[in-house]
N, C-alpha and C. Protein backbone atom coordinates (compact mmCIF):
# COMPACT_ATOMS: atom_id res chain seq x y z
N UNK A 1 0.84 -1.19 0.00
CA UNK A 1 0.00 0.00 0.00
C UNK A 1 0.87 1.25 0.00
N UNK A 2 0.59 2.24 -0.66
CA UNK A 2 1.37 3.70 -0.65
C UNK A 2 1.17 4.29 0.59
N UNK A 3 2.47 4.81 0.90
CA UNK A 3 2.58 5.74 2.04
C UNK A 3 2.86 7.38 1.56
N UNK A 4 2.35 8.02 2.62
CA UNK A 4 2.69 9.64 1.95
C UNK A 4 2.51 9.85 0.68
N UNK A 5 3.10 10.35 0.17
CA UNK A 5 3.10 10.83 -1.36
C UNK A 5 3.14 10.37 -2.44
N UNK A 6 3.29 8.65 -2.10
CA UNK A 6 3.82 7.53 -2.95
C UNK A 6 2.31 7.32 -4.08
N UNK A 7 3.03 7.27 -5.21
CA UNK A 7 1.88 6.48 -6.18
C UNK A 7 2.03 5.14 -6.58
N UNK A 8 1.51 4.38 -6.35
CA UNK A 8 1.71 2.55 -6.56
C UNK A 8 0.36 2.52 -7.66
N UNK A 9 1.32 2.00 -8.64
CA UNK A 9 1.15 1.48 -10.32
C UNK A 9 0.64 -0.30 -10.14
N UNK A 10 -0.32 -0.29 -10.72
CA UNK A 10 -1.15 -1.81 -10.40
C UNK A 10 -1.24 -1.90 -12.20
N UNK A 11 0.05 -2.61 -12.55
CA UNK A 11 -0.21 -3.49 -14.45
C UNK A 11 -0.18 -4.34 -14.27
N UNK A 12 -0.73 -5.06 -15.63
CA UNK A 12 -0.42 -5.77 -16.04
C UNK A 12 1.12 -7.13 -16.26
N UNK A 13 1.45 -7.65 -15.07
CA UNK A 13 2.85 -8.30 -15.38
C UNK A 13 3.10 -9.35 -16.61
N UNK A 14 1.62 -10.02 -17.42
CA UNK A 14 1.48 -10.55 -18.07
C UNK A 14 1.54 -10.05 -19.47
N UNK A 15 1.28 -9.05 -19.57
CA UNK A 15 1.14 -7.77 -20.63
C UNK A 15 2.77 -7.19 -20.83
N UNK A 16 3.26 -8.10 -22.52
CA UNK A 16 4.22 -7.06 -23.19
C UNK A 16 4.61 -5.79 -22.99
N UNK A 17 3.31 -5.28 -23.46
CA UNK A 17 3.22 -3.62 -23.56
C UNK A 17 3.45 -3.24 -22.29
N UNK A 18 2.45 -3.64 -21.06
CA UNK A 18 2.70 -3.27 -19.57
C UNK A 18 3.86 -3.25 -19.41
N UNK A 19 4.46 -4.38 -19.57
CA UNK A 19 5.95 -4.60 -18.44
C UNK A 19 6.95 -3.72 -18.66
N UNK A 20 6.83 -3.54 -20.23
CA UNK A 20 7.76 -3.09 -21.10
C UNK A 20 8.03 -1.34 -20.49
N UNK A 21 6.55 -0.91 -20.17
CA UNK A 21 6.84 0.26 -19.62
C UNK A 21 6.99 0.37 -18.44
N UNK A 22 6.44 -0.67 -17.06
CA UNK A 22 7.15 -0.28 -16.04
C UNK A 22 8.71 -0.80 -15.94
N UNK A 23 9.18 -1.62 -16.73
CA UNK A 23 10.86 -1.71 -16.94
C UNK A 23 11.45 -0.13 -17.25
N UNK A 24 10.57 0.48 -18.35
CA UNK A 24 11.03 1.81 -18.66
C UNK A 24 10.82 2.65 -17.44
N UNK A 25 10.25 2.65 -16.67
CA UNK A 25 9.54 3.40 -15.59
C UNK A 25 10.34 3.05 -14.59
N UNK A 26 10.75 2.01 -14.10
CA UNK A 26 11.83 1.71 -13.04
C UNK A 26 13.13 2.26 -12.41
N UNK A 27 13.46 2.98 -13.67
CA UNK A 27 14.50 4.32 -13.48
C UNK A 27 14.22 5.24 -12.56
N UNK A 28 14.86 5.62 -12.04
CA UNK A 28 14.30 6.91 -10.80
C UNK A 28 12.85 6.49 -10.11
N UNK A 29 12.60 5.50 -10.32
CA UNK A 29 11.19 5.04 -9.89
C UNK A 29 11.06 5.82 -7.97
N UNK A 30 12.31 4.72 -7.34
CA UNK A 30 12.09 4.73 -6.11
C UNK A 30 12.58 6.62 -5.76
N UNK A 31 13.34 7.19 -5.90
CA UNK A 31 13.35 8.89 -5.86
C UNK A 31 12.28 9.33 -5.94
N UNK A 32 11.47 8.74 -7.26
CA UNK A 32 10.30 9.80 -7.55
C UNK A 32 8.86 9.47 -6.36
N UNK A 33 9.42 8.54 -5.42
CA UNK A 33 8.04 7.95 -4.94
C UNK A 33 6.72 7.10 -5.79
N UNK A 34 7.52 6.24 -7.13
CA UNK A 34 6.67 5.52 -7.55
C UNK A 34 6.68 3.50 -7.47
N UNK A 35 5.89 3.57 -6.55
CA UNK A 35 5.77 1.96 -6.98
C UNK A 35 5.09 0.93 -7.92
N UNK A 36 5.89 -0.11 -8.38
CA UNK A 36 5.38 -0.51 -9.56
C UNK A 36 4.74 -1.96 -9.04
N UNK A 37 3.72 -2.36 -9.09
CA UNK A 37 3.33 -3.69 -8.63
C UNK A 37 2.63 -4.47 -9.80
N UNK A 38 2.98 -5.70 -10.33
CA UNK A 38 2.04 -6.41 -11.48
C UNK A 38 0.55 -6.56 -10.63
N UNK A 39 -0.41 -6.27 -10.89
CA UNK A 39 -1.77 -6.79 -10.02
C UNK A 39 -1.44 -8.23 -10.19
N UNK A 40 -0.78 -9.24 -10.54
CA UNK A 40 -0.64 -10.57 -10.35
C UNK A 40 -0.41 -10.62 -9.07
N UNK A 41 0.45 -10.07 -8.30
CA UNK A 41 1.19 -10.15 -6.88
C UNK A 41 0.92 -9.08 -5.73
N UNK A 42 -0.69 -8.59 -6.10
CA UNK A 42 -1.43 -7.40 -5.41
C UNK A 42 -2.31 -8.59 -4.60
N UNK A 43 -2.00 -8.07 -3.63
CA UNK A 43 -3.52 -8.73 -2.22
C UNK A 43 -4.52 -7.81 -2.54
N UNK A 44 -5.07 -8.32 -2.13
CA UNK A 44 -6.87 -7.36 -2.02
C UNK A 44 -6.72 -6.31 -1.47
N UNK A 45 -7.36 -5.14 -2.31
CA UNK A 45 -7.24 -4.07 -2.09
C UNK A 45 -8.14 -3.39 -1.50
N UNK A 46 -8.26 -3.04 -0.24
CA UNK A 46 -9.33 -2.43 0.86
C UNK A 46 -9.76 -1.60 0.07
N UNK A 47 -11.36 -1.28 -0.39
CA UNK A 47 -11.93 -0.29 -0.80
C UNK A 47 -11.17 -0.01 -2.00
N UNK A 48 -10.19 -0.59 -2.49
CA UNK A 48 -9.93 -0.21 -4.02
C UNK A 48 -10.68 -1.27 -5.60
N UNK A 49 -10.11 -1.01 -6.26
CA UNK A 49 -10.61 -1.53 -7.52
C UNK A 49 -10.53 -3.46 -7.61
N UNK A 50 -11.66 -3.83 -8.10
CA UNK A 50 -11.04 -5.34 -7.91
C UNK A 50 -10.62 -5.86 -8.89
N UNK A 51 -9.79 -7.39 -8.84
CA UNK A 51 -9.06 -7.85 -9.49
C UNK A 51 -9.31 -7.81 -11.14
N UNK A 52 -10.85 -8.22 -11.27
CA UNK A 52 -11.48 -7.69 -12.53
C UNK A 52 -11.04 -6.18 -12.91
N UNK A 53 -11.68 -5.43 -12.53
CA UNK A 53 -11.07 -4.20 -12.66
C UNK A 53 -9.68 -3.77 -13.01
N UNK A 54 -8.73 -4.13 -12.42
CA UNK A 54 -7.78 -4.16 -12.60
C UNK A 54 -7.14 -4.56 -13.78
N UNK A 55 -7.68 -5.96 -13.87
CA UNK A 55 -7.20 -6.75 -14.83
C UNK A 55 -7.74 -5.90 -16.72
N UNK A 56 -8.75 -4.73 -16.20
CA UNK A 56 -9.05 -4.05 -17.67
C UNK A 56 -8.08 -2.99 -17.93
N UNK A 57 -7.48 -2.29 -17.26
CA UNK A 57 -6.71 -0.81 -17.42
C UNK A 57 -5.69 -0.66 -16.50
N UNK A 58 -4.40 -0.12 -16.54
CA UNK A 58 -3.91 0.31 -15.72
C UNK A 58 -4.48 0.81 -14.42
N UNK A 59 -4.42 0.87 -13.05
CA UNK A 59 -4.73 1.89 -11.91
C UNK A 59 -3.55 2.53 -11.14
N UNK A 60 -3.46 3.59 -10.80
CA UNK A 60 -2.85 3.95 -9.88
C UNK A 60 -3.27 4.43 -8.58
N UNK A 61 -2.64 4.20 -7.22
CA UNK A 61 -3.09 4.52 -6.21
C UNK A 61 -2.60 5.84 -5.38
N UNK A 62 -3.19 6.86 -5.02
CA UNK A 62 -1.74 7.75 -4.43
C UNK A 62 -2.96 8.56 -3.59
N UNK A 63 -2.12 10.06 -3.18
CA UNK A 63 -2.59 10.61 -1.99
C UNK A 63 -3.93 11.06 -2.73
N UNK A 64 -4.76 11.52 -3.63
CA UNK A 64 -5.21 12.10 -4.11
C UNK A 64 -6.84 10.83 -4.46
N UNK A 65 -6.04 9.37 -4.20
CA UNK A 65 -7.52 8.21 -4.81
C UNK A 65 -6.85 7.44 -5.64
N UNK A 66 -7.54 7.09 -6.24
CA UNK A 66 -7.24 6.36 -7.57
C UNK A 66 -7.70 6.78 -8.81
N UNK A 67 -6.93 6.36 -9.56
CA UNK A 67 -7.03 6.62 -11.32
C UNK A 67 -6.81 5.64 -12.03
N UNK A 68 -7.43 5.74 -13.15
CA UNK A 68 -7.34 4.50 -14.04
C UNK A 68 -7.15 4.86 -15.28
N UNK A 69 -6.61 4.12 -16.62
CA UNK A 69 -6.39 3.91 -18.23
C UNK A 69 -5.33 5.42 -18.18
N UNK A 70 -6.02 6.44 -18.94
CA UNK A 70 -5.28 7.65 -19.34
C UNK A 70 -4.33 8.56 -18.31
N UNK A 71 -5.46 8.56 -17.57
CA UNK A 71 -5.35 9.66 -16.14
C UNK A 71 -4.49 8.92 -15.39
N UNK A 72 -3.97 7.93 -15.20
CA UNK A 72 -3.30 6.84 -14.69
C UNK A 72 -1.72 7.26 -15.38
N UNK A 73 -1.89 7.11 -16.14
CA UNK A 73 -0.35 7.32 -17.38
C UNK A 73 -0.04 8.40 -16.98
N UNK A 74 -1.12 9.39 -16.84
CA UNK A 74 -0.45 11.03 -17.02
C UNK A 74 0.29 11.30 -15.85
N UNK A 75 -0.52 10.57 -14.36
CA UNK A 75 -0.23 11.04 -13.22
C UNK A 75 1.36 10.06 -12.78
N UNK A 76 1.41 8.82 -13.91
CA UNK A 76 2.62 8.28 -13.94
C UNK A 76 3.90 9.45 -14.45
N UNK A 77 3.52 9.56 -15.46
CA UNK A 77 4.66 10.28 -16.50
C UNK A 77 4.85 11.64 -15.81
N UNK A 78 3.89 12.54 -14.88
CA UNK A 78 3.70 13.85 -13.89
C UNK A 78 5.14 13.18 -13.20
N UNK A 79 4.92 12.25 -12.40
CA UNK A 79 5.29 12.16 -11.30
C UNK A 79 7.27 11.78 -11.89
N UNK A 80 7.44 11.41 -12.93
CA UNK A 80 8.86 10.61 -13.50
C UNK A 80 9.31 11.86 -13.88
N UNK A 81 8.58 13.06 -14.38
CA UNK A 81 8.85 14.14 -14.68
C UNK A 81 9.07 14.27 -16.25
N UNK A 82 8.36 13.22 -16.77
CA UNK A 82 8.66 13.37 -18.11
C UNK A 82 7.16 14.23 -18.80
N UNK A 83 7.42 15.87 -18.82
CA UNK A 83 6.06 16.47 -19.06
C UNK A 83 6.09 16.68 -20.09
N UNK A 84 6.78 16.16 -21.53
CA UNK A 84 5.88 16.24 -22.34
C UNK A 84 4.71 14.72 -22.81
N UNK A 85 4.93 13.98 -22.35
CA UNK A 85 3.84 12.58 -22.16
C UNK A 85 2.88 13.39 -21.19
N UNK A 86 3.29 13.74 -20.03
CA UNK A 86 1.96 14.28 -19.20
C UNK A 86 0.97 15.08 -20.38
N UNK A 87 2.28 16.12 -20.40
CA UNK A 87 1.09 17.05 -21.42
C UNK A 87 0.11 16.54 -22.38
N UNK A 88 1.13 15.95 -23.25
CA UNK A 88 0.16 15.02 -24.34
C UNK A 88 -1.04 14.52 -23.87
N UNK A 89 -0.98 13.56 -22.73
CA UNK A 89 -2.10 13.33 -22.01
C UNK A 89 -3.37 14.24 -21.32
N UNK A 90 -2.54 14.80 -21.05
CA UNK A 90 -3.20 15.74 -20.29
C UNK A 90 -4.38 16.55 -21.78
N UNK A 91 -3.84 16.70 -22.90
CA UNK A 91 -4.45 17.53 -23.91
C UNK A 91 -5.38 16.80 -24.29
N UNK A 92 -5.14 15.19 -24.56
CA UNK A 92 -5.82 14.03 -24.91
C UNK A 92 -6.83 13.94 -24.25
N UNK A 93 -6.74 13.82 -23.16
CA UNK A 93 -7.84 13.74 -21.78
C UNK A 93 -8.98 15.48 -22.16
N UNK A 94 -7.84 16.42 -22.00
CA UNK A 94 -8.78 17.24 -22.43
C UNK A 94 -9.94 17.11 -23.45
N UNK A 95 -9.44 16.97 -24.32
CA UNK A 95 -10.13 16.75 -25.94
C UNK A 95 -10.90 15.69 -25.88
N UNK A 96 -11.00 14.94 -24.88
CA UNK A 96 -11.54 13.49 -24.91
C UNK A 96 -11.22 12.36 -25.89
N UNK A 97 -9.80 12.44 -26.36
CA UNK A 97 -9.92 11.16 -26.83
C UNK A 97 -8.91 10.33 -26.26
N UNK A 98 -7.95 10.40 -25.20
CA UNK A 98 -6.80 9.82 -24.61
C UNK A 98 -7.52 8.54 -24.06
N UNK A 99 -8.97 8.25 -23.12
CA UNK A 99 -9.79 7.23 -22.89
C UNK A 99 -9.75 6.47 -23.71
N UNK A 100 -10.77 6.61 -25.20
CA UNK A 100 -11.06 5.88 -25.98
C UNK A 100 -10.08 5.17 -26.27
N UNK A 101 -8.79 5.97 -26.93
CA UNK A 101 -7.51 5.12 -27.11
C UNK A 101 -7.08 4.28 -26.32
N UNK A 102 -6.92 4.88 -25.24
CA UNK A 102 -6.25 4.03 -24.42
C UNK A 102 -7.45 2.75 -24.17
N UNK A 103 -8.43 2.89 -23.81
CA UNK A 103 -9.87 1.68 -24.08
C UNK A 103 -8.96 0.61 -24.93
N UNK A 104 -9.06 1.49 -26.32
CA UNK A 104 -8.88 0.40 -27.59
C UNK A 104 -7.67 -0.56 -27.64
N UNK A 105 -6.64 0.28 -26.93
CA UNK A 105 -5.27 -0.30 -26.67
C UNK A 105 -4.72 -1.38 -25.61
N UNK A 106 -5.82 -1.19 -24.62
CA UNK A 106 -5.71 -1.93 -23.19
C UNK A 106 -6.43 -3.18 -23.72
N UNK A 107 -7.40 -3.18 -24.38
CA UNK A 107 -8.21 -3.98 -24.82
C UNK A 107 -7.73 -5.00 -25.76
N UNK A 108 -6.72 -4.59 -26.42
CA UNK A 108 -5.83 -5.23 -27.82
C UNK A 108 -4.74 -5.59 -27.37
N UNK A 109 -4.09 -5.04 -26.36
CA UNK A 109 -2.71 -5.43 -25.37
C UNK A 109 -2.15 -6.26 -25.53
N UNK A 110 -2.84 -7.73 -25.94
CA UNK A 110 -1.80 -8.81 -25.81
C UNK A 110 -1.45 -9.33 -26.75
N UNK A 111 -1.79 -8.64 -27.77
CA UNK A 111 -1.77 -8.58 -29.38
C UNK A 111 -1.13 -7.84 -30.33
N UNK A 112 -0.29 -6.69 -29.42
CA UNK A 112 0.15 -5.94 -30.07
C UNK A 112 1.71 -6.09 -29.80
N UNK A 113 3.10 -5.31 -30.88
CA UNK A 113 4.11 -5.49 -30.37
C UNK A 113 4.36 -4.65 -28.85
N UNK A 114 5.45 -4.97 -28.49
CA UNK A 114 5.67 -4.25 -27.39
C UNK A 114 7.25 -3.84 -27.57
N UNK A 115 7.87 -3.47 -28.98
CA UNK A 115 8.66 -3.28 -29.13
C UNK A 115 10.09 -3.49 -28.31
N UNK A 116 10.27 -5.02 -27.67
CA UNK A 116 11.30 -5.71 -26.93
C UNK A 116 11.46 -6.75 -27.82
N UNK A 117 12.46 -6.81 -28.18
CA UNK A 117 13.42 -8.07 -28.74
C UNK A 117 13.13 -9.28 -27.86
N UNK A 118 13.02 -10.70 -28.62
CA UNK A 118 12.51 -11.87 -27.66
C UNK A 118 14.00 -12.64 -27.96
């Protein structure tokens, strides 16, 4: 569970695409206050999202609640300090289409490359 300021990342460990980015994300992870957990190796989450749930979109947990699919990424990429992904997101989300995508993408996940050499 997150303490203080911490945001704990609930992916996919089974998911290419997932892993691929919390491997990318693992860098400065612990500085930035981000934890990365596969929901494979998540206990039950008091009053949070359930395993179903989980198992559809990214979530993140932090001082602020939880977030899920887009808003999830942004408040990832906020926190790593990489703002132009926030932004992007952040404009996406504005405009309303960062959801849908991300919907279509979470949804197709295990099907798509994940650009890692096997």
């Amino acid at each position: 569970m997150p303490t203080n300021d911490h945001l704990t990342v609930y992916y996919d460990g089974t998911c290419p695409i997932c892993t691929a980015a919390a491997d990318g994300w693992r860098e400065g992870a612990d500085e930035k206050g981000l934890v990365l957990q596969p929901l494979q190796d998540a206990r039950p989450l008091q009053g949070g999202p359930s395993l179903e749930q989980l198992e559809t979109a990214i979530h993140v947990q932090g001082p602020e609640g939880w977030l899920r699919g887009a808003r999830a990424l942004r408040a990832v990429y906020a926190r790593l300090g990489n703002r132009p992904m926030a932004l992007l997101l952040s404009l996406g989300i504005a405009i309303g289409i960062a959801e849908p995508i991300y919907a279509l993408v979470a949804r197709h996940r295990m099907h798509l490359p994940s650009g890692r050499r096997r």
